[in-house]
N, C-alpha and C. Protein backbone atom coordinates (compact mmCIF):
# COMPACT_ATOMS: atom_id res chain seq x y z
N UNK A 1 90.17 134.45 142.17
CA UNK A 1 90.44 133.95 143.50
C UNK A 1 89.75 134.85 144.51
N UNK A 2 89.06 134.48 145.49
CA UNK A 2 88.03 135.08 146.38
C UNK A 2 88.87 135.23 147.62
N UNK A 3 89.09 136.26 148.59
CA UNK A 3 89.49 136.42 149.64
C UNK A 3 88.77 135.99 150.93
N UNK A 4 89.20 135.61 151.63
CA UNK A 4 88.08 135.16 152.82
C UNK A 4 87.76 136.43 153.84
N UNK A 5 86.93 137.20 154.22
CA UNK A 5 86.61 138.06 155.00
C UNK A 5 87.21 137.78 156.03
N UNK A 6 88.21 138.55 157.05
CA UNK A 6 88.37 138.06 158.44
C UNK A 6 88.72 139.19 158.88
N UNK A 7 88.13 139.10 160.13
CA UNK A 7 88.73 140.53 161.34
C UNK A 7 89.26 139.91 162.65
N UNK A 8 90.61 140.81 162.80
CA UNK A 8 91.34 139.67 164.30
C UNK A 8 91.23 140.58 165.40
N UNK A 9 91.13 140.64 166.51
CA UNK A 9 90.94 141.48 167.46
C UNK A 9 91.79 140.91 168.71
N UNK A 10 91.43 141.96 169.89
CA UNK A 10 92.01 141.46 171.34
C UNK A 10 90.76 141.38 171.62
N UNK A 11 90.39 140.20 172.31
CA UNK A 11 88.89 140.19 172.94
C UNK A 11 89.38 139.78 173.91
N UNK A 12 89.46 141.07 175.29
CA UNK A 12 89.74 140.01 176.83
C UNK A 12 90.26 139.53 177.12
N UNK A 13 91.36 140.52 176.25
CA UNK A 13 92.91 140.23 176.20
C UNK A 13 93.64 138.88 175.75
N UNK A 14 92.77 138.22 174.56
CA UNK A 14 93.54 137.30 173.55
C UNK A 14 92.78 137.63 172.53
N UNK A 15 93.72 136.63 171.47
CA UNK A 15 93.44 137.50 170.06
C UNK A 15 92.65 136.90 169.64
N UNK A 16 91.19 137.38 169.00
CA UNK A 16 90.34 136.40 168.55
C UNK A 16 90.06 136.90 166.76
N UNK A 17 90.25 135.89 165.85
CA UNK A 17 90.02 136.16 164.60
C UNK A 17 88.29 135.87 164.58
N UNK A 18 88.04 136.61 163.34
CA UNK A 18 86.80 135.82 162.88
C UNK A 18 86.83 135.97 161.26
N UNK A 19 86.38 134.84 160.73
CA UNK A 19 86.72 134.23 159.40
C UNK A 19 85.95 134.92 158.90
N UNK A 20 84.40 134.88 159.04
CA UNK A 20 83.63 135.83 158.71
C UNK A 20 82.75 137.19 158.75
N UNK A 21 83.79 137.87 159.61
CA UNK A 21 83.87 139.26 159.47
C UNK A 21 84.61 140.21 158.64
N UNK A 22 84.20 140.71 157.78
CA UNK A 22 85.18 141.77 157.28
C UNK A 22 85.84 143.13 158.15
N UNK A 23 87.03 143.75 158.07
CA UNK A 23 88.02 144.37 159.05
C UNK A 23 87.60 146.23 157.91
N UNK A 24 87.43 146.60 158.05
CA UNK A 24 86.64 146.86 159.48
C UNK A 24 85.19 146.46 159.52
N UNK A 25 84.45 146.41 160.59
CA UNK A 25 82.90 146.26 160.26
C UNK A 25 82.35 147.13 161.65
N UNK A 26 80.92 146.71 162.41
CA UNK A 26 81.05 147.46 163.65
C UNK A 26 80.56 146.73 164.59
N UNK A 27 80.75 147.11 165.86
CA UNK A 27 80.60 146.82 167.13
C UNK A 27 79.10 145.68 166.93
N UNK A 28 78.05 145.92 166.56
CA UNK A 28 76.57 145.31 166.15
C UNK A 28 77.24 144.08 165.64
N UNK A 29 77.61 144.22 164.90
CA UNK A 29 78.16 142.58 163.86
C UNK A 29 78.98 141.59 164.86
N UNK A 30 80.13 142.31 165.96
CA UNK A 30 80.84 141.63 166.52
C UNK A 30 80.29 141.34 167.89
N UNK A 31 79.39 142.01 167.95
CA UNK A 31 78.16 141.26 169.26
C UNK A 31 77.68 140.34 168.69
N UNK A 32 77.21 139.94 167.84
CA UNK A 32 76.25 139.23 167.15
C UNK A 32 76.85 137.94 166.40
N UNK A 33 78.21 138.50 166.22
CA UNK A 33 79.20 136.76 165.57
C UNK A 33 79.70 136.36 167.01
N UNK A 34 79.34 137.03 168.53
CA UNK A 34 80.23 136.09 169.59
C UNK A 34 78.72 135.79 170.26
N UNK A 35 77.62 135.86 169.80
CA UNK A 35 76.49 135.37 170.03
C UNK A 35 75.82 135.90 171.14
N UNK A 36 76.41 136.82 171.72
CA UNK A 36 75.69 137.55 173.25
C UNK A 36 74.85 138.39 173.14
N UNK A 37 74.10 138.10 174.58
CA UNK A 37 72.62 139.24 174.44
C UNK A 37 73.03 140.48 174.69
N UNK A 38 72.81 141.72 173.87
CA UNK A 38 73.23 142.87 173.69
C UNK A 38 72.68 143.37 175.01
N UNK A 39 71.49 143.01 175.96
CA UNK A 39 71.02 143.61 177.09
C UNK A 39 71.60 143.30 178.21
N UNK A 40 72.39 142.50 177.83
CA UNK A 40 73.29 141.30 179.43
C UNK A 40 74.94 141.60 179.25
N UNK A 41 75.32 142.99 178.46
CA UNK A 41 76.93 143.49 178.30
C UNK A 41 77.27 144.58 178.14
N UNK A 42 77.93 145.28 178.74
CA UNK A 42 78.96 146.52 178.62
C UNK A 42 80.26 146.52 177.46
N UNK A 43 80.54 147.15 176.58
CA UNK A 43 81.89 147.08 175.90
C UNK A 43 82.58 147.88 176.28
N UNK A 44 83.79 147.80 175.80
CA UNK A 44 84.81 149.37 175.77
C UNK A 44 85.97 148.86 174.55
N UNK A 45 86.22 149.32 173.96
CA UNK A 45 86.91 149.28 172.87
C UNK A 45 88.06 150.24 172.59
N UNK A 46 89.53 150.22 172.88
CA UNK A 46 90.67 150.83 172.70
C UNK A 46 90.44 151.24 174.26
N UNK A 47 89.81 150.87 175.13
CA UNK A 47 90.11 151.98 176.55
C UNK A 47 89.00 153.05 176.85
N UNK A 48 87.92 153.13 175.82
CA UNK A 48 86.67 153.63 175.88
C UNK A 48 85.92 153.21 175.99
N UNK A 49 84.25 152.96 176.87
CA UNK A 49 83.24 152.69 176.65
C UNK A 49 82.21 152.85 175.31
N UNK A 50 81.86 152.12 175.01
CA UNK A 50 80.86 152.22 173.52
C UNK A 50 79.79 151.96 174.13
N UNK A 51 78.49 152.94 174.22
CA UNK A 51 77.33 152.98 174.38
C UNK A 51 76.99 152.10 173.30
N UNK A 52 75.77 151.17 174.11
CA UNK A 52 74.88 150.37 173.45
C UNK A 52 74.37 151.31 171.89
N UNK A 53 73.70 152.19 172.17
CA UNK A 53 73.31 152.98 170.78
C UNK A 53 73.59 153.36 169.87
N UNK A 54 75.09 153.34 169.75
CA UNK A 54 76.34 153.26 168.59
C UNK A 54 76.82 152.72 168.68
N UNK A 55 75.87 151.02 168.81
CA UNK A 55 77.09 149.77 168.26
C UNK A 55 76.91 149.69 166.50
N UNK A 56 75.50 150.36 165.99
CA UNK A 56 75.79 150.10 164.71
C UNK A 56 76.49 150.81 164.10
N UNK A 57 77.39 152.16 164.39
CA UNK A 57 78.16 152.84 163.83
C UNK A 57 79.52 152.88 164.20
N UNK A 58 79.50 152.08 165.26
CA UNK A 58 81.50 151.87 165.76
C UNK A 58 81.50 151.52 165.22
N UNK A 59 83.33 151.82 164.62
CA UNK A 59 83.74 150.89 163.48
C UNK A 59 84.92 150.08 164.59
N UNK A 60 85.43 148.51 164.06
CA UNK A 60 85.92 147.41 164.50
C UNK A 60 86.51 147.38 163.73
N UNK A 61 88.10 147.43 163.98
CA UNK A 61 89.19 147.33 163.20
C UNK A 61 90.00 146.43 163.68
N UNK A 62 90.57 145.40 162.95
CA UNK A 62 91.72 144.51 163.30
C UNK A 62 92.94 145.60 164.15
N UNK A 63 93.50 144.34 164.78
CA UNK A 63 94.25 145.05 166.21
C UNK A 63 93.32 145.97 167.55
N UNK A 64 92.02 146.21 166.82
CA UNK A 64 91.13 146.79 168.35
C UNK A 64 91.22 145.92 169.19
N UNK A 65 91.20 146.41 170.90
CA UNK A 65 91.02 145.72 171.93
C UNK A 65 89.66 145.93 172.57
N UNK A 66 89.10 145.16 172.49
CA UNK A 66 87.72 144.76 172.81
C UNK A 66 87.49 144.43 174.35
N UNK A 67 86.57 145.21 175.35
CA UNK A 67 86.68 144.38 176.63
C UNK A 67 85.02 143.94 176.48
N UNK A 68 84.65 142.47 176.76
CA UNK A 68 83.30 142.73 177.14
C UNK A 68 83.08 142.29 178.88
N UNK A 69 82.11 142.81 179.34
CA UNK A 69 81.62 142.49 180.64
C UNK A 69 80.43 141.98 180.64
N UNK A 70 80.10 140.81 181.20
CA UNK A 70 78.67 140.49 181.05
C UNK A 70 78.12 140.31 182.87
N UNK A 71 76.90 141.45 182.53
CA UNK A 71 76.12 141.35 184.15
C UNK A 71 75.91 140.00 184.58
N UNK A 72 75.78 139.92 185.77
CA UNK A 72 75.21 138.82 186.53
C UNK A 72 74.36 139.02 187.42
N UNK A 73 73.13 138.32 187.52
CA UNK A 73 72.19 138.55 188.60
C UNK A 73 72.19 137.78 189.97
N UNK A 74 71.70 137.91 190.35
CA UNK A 74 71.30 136.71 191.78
C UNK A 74 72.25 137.33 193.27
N UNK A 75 72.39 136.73 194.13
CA UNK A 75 72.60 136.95 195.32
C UNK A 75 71.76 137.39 196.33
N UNK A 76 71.76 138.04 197.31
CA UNK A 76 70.80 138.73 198.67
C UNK A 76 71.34 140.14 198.96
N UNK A 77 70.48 140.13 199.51
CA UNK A 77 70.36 141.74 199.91
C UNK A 77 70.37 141.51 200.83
């Protein structure tokens, strides 16, 4: 009998599973299963910021709280 990979998180303050993530995995994988451009977001994870450059070595553990922020451009000066 095969287990199904899943990791559940707080993403933005609700709980988001994913079927095909394994618990733990890292920050890189969970950018990449919510489909966003890694150049257009800020994270912070438990209440810390995670630099872009160690998303492949954070580790993502079920129950982490995940914030993402995504920039926006446009307006006047």
């Amino acid at each position: 009998m095969s287990m199904l990979a899943t990791l559940t998180i707080q993403l933005n303050g609700q709980q988001h599973t994913f079927t095909d993530l394994p618990s733990p995995t890292n920050m890189s994988n969970v950018i990449s299963a919510l489909d966003l451009k890694a150049d257009r977001i800020a994270v912070e994870k438990n209440g810390e910021i995670v630099p872009r450059d160690t998303w492949s070595t954070s580790t993502v553990s079920d129950n982490d709280r995940i914030e993402i922020v995504h920039f926006v451009g446009g307006g006047r000066l």
